[in-house]
N, C-alpha and C. Protein backbone atom coordinates (compact mmCIF):
# COMPACT_ATOMS: atom_id res chain seq x y z
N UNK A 1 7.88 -42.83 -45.15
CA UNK A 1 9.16 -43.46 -44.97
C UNK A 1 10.25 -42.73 -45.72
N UNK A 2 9.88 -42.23 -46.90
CA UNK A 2 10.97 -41.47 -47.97
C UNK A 2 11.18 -40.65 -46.98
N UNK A 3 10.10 -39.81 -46.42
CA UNK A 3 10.39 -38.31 -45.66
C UNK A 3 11.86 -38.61 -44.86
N UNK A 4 11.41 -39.74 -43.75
CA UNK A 4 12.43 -40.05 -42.67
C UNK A 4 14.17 -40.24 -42.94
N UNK A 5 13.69 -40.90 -44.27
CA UNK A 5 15.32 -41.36 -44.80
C UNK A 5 15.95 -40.15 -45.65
N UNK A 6 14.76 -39.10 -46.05
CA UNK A 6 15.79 -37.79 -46.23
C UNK A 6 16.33 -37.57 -44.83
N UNK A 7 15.68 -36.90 -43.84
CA UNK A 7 15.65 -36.28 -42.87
C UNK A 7 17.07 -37.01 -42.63
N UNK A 8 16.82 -38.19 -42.46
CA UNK A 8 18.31 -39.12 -41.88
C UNK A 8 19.47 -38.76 -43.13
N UNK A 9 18.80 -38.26 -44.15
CA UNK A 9 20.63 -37.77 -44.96
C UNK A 9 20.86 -36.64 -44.86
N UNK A 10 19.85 -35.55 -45.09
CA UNK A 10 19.81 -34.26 -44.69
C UNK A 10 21.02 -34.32 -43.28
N UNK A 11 20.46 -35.10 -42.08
CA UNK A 11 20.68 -35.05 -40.82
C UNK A 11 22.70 -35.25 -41.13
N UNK A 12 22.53 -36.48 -41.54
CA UNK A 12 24.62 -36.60 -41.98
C UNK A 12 25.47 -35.70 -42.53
N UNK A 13 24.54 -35.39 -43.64
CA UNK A 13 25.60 -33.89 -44.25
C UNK A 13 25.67 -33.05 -43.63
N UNK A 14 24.57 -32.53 -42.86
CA UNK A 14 24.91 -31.42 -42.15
C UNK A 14 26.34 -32.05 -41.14
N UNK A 15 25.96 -32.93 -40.34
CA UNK A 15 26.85 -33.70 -39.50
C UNK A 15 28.14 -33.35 -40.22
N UNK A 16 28.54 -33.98 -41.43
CA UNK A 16 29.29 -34.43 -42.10
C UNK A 16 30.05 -32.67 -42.38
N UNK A 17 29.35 -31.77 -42.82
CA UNK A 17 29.51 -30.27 -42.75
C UNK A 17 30.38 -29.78 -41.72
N UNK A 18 29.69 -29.38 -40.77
CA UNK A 18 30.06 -29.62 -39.48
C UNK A 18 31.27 -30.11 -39.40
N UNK A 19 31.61 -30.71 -39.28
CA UNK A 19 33.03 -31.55 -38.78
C UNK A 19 34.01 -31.29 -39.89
N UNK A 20 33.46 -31.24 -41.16
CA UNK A 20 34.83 -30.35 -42.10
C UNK A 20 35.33 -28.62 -41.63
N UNK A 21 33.98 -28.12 -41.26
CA UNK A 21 34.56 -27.01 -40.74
C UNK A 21 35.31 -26.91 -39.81
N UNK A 22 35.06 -27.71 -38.79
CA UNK A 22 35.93 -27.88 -37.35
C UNK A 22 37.21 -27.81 -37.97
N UNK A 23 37.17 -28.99 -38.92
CA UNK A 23 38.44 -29.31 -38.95
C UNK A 23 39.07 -28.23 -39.74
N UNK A 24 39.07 -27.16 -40.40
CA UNK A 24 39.53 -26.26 -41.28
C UNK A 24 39.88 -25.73 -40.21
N UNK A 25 38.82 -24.92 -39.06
CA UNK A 25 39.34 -24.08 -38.04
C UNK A 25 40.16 -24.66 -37.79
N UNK A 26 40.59 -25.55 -37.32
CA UNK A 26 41.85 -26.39 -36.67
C UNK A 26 42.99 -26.78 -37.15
N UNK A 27 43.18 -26.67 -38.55
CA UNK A 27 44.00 -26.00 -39.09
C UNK A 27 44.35 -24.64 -39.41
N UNK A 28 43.44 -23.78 -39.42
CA UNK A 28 43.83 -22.40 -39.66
C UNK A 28 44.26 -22.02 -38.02
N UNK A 29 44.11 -22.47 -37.28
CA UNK A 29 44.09 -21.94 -35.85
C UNK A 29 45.42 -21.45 -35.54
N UNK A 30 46.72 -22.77 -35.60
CA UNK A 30 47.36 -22.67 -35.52
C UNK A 30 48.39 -21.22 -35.54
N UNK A 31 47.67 -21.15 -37.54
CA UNK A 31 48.39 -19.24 -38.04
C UNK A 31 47.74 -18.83 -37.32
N UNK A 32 46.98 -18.44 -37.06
CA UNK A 32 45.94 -17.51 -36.68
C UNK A 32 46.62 -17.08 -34.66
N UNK A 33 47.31 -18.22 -34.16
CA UNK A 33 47.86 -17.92 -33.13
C UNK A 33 49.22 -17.49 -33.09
N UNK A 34 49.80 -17.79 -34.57
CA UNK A 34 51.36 -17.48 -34.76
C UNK A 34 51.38 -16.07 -35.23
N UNK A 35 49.97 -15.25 -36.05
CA UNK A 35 50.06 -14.31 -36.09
C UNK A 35 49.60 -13.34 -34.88
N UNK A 36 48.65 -13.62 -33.45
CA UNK A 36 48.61 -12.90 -33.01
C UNK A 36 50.03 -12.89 -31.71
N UNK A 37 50.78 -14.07 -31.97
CA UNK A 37 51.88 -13.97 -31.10
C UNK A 37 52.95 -13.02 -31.93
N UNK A 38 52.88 -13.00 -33.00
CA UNK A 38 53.41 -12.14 -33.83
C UNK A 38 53.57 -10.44 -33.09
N UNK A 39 52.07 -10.57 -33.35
CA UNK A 39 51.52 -8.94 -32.69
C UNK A 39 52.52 -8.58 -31.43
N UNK A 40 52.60 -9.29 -30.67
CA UNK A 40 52.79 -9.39 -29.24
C UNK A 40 54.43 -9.36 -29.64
N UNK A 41 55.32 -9.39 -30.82
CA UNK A 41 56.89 -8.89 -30.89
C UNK A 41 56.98 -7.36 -30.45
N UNK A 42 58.18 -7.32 -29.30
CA UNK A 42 58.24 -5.85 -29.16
C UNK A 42 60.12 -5.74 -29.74
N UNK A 43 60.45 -4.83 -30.25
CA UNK A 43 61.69 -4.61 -31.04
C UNK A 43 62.22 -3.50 -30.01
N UNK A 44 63.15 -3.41 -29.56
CA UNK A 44 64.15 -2.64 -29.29
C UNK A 44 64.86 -1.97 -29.78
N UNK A 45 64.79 -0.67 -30.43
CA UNK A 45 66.13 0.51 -31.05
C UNK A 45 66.68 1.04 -30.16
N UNK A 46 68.22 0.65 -30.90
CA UNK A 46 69.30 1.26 -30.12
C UNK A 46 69.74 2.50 -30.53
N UNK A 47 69.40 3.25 -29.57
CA UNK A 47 69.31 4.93 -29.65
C UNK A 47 70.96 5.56 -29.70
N UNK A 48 70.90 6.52 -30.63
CA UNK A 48 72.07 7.70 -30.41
C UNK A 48 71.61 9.12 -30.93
N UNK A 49 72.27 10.14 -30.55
CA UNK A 49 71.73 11.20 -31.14
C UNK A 49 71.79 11.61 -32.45
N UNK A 50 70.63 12.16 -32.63
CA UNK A 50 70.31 12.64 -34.01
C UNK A 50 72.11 12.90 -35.01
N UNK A 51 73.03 13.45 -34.42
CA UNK A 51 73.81 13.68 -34.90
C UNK A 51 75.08 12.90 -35.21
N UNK A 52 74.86 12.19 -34.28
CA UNK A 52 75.68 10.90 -34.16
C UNK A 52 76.78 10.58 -35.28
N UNK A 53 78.04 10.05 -35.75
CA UNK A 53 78.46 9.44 -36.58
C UNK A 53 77.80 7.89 -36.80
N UNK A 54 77.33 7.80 -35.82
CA UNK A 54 77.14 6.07 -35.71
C UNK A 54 75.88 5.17 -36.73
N UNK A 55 76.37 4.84 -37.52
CA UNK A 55 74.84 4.14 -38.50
C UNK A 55 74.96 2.88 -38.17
N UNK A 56 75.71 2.00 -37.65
CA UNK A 56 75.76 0.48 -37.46
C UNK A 56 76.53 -0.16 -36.40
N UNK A 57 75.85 -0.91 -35.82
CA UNK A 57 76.91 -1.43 -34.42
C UNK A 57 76.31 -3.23 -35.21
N UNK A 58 77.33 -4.23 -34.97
CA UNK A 58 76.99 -5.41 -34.77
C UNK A 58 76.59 -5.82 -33.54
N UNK A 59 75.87 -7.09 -33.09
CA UNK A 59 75.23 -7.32 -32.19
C UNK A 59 76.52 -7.25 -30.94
N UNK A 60 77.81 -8.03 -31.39
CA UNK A 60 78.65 -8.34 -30.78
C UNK A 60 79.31 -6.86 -30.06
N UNK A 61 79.20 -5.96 -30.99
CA UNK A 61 79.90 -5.19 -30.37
C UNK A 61 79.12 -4.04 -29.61
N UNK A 62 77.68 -4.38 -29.81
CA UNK A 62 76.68 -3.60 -29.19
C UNK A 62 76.87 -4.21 -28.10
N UNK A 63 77.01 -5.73 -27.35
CA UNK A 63 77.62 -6.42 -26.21
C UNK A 63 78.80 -5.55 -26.06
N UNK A 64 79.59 -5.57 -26.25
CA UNK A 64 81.02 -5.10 -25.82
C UNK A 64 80.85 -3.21 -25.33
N UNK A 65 80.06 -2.62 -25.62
CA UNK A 65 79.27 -1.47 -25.27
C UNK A 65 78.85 -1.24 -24.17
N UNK A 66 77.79 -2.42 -23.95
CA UNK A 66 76.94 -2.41 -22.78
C UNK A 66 77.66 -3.05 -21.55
N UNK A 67 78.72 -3.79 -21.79
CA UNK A 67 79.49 -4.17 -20.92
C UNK A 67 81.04 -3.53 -20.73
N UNK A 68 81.38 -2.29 -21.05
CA UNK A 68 82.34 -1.64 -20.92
C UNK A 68 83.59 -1.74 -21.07
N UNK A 69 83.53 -2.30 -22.32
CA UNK A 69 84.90 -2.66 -22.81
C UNK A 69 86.00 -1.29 -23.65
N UNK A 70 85.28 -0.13 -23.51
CA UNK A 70 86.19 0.45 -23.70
C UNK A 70 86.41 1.18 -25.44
N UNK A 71 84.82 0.42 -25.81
CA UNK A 71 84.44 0.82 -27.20
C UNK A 71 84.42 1.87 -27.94
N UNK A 72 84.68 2.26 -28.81
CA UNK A 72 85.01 3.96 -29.14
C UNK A 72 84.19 4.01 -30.40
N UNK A 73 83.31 5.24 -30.76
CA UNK A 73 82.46 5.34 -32.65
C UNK A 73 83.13 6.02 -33.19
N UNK A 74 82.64 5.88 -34.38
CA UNK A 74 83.81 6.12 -35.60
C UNK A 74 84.42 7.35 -35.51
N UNK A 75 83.94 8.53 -34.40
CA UNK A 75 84.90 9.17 -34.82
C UNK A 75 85.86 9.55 -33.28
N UNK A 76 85.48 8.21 -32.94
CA UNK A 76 86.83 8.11 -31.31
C UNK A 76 86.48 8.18 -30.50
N UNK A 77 85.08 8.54 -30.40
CA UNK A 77 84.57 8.88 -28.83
C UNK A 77 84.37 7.77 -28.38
N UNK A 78 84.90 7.45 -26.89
CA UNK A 78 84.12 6.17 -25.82
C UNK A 78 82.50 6.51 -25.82
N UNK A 79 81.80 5.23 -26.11
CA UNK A 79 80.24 4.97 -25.83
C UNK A 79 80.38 5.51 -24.45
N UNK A 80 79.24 5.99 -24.33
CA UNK A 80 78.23 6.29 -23.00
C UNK A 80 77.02 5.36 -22.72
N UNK A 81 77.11 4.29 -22.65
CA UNK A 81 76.01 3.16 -22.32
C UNK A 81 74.86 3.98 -21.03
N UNK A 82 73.44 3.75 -22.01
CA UNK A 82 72.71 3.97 -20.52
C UNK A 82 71.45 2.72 -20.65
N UNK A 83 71.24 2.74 -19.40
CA UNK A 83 70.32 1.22 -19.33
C UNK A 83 69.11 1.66 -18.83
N UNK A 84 68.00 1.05 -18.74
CA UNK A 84 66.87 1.28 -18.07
C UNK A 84 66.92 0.14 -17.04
N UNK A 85 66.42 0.54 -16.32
CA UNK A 85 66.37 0.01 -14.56
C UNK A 85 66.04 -1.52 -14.52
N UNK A 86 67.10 -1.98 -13.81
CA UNK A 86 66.91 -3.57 -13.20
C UNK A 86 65.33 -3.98 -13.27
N UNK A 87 65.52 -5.30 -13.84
CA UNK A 87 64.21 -6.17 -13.78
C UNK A 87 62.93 -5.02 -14.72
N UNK A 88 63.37 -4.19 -15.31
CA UNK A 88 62.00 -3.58 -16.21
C UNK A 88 62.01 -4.96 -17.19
N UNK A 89 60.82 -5.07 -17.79
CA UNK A 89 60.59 -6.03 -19.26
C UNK A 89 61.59 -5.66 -19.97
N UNK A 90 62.19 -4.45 -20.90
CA UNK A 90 62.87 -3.87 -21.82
C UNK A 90 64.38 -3.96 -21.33
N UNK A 91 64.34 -4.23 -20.03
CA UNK A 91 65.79 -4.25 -19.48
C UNK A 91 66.35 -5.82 -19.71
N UNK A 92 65.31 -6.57 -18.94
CA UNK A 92 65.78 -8.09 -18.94
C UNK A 92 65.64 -8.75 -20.61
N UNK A 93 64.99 -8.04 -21.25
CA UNK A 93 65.38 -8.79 -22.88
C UNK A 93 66.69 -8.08 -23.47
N UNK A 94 66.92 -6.42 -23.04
CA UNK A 94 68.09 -6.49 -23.54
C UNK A 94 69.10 -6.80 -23.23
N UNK A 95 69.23 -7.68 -21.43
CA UNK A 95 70.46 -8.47 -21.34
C UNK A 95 70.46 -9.83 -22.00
N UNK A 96 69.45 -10.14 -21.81
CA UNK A 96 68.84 -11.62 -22.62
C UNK A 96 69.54 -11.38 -23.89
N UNK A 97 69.05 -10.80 -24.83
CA UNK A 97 69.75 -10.51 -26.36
C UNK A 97 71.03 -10.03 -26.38
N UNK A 98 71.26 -8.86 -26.44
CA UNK A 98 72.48 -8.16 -25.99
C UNK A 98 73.80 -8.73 -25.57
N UNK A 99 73.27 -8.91 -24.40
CA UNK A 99 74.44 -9.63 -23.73
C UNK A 99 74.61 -11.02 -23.18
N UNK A 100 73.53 -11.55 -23.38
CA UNK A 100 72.98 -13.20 -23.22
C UNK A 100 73.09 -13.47 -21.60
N UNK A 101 72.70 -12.68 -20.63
CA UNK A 101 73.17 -13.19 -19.89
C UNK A 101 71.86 -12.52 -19.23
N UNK A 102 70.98 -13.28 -17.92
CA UNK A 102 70.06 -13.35 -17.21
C UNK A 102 70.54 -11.84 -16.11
N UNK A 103 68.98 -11.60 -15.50
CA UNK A 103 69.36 -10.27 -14.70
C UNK A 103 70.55 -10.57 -13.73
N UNK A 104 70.38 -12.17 -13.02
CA UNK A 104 71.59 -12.85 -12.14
C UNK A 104 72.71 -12.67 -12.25
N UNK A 105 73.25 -12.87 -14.02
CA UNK A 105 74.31 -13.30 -14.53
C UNK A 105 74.84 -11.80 -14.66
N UNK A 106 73.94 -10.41 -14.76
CA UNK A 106 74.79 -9.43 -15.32
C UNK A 106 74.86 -8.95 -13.54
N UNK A 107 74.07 -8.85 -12.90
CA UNK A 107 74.47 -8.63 -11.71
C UNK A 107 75.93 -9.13 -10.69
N UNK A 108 75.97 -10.40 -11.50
CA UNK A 108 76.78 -11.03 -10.58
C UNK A 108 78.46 -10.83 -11.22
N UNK A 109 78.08 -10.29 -13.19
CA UNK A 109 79.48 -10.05 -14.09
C UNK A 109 79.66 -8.65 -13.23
N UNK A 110 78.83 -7.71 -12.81
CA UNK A 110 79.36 -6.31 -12.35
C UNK A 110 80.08 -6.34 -10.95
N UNK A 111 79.49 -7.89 -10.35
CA UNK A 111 80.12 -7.77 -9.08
C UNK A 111 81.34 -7.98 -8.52
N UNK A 112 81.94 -8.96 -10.03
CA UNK A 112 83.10 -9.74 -10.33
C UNK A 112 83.82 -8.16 -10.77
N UNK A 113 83.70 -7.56 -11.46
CA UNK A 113 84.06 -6.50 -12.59
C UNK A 113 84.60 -5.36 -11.19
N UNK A 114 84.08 -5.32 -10.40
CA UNK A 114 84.18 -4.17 -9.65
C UNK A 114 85.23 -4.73 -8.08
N UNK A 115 85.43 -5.55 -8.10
CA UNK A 115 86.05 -6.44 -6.95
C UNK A 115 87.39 -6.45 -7.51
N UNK A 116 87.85 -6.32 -9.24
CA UNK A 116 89.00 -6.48 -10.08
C UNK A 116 89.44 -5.01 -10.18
N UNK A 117 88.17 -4.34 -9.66
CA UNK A 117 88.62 -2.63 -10.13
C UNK A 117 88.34 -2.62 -11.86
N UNK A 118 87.58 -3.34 -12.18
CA UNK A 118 87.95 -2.69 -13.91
C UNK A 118 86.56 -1.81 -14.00
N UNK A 119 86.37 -1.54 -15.23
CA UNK A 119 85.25 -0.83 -15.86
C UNK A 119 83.78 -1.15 -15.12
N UNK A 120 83.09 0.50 -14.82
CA UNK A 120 81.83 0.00 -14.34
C UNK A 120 80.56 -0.13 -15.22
N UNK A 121 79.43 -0.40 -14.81
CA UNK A 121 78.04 -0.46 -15.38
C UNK A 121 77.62 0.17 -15.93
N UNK A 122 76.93 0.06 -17.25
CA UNK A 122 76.38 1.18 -17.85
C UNK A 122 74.92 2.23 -16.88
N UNK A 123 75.13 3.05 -16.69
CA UNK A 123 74.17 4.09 -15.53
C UNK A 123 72.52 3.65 -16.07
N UNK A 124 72.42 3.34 -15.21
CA UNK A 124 70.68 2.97 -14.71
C UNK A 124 70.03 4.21 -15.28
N UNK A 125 69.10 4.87 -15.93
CA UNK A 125 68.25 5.61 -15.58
C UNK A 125 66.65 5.05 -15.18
N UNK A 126 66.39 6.13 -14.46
CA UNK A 126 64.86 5.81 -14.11
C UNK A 126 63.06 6.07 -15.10
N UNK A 127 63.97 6.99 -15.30
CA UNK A 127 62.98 7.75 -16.46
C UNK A 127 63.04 7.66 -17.57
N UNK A 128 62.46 7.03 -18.97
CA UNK A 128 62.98 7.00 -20.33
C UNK A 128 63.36 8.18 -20.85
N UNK A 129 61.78 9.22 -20.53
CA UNK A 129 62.11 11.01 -21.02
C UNK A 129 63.85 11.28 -20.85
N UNK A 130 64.26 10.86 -19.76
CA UNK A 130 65.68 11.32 -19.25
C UNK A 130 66.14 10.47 -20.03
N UNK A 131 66.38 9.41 -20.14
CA UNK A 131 67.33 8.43 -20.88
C UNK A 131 67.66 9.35 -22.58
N UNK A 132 66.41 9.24 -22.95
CA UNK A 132 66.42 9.93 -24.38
C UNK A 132 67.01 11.22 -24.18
N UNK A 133 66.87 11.96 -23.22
CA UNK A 133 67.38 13.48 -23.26
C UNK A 133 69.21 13.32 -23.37
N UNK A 134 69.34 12.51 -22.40
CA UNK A 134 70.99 12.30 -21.89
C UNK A 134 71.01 11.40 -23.56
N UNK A 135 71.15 10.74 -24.08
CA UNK A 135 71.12 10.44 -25.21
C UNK A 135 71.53 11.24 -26.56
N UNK A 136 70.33 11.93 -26.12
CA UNK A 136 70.04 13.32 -27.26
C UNK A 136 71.56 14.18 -27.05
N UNK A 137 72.15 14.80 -25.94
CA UNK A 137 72.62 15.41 -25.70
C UNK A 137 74.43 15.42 -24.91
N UNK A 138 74.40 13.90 -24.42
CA UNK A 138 75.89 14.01 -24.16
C UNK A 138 76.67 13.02 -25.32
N UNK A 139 77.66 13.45 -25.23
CA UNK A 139 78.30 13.06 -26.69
C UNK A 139 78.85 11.44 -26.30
N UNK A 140 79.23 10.49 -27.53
CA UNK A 140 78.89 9.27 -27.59
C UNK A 140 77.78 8.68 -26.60
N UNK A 141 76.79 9.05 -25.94
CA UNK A 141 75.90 8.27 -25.35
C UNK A 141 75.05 7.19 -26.23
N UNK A 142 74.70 5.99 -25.66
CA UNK A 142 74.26 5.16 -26.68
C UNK A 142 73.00 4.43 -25.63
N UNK A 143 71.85 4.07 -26.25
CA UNK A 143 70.64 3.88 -25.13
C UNK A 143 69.94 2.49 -26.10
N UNK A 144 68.63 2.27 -25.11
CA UNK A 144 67.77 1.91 -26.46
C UNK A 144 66.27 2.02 -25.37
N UNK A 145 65.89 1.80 -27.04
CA UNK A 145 63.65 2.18 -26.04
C UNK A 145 62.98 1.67 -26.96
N UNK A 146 61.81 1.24 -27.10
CA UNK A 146 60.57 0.91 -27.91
C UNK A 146 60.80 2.20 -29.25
N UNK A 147 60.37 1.41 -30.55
CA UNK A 147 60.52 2.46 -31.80
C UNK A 147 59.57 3.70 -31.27
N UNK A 148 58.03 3.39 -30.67
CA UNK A 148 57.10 4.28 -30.73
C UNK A 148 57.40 5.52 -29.58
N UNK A 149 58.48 4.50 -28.78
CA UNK A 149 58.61 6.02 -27.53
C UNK A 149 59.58 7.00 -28.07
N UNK A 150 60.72 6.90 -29.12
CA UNK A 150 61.79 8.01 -29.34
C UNK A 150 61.19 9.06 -29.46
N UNK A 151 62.17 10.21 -29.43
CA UNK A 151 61.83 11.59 -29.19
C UNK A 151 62.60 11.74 -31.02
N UNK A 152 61.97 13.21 -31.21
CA UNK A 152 62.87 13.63 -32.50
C UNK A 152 64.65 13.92 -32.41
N UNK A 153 64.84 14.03 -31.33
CA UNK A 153 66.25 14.56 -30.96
C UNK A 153 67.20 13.09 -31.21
N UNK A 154 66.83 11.86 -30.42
CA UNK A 154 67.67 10.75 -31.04
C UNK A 154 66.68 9.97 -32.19
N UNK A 155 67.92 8.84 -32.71
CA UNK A 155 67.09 7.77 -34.24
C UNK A 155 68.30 6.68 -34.01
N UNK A 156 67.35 5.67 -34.16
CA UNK A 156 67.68 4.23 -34.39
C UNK A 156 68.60 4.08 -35.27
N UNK A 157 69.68 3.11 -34.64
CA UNK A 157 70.64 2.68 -35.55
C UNK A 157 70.79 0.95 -36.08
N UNK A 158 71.08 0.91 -36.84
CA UNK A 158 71.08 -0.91 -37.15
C UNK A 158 71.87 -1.20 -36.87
N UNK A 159 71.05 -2.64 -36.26
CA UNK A 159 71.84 -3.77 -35.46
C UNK A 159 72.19 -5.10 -36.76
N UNK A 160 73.40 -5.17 -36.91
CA UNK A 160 73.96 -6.49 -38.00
C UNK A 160 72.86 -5.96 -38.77
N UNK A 161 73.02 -4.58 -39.28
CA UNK A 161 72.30 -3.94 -40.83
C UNK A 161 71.19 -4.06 -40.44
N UNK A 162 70.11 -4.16 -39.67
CA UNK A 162 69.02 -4.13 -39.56
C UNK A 162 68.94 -3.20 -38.74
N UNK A 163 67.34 -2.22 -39.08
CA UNK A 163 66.42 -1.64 -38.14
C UNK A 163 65.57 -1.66 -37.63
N UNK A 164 64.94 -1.12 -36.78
CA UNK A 164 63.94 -1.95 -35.96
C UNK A 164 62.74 -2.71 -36.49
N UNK A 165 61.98 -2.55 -37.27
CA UNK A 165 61.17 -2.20 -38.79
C UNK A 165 61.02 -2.95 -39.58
N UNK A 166 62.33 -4.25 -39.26
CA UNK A 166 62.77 -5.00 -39.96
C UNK A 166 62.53 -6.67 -39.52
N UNK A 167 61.96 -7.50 -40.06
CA UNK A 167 61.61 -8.55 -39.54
C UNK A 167 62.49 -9.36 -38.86
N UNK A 168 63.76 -9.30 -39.44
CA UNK A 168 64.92 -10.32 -38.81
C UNK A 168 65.91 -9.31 -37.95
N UNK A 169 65.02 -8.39 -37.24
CA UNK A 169 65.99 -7.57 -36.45
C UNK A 169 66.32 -8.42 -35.15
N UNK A 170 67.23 -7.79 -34.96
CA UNK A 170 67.99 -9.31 -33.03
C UNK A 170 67.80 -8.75 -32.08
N UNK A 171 66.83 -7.48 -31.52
CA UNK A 171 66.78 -6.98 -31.05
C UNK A 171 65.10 -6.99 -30.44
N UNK A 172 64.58 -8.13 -31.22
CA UNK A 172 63.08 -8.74 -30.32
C UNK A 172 62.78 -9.40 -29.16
N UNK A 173 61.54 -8.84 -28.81
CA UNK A 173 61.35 -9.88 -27.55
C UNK A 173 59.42 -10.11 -27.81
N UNK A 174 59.40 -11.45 -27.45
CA UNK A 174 57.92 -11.56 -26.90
C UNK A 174 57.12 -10.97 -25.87
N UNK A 175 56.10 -10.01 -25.48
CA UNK A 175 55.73 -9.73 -23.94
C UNK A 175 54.86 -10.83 -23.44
């Protein structure tokens, strides 16, 4: 009879075991999903050439850039905005951020914009290699791409003092 009534406490703690662990996983779970959504942040640098005057744009006026207002860097030159192609992932977060406005909304500001005659779109490229080259090489051009794709010829500039690198950069997206 002793045997049975271990067996039956033996049998609870384990039980009792058991179910504290659950419950730990189930609290740790939570981080454990906030850090791999973490993983999954992709950051956007906004590209100019290596030579650039330019060390800092605010978010606002990195908007006013991409939408052709006529923006000039410090040492006078009009930006050269270049974009990567409608509906890419990297395209629709940087209107999302950037310019707050959905692929709809910037489609439909260029359609308004061009019916008034004012300022056009920043030029589509197709190819990043090209984006970075035209970057690298015509004067005020201003771009952006994933930190890991730049070439040595352009480097990231901070956005509202931040670089890409940087945890509270405004220039994230989830994939």
């Amino acid at each position: 009879m002793k045997r049975i009534g271990f067996a039956r406490g033996a049998s609870r703690a384990c039980t009792w075991l058991a179910l504290g662990m659950c419950c730990a996983l189930l609290i740790l779970f939570p981080s454990a999903e906030r850090s791999a959504k973490a993983a999954n942040r992709v950051a956007l640098a906004v590209v100019v050439a290596k030579g650039s005057p330019v060390q800092d744009l605010s978010l606002r006026a990195l908007k006013r850039v991409f939408v052709n207002e006529g923006v000039s860097d410090p040492s006078g030159r009009r930006y050269v905005p270049f974009n990567h192609p409608a509906r890419t992932s990297d395209r629709l977060a940087f209107d999302a951020i950037a310019l707050e406005m959905s692929a709809e909304q910037v489609s439909q500001f260029w359609i308004e914009r061009k019916v008034h005659g004012i300022a056009r779109p920043p030029r589509s490229v197709d190819s990043l290699a090209l984006l970075l080259r035209l970057v690298a090489r015509l004067p005020g051009a201003i771009g952006y791409a994933r930190p890991a794709q730049l070439s040595g010829d352009v480097r990231a500039i901070r956005i509202n003092g931040k670089l890409p690198n940087d945890p509270s950069y405004p220039l994230t997206f989830s994939e």
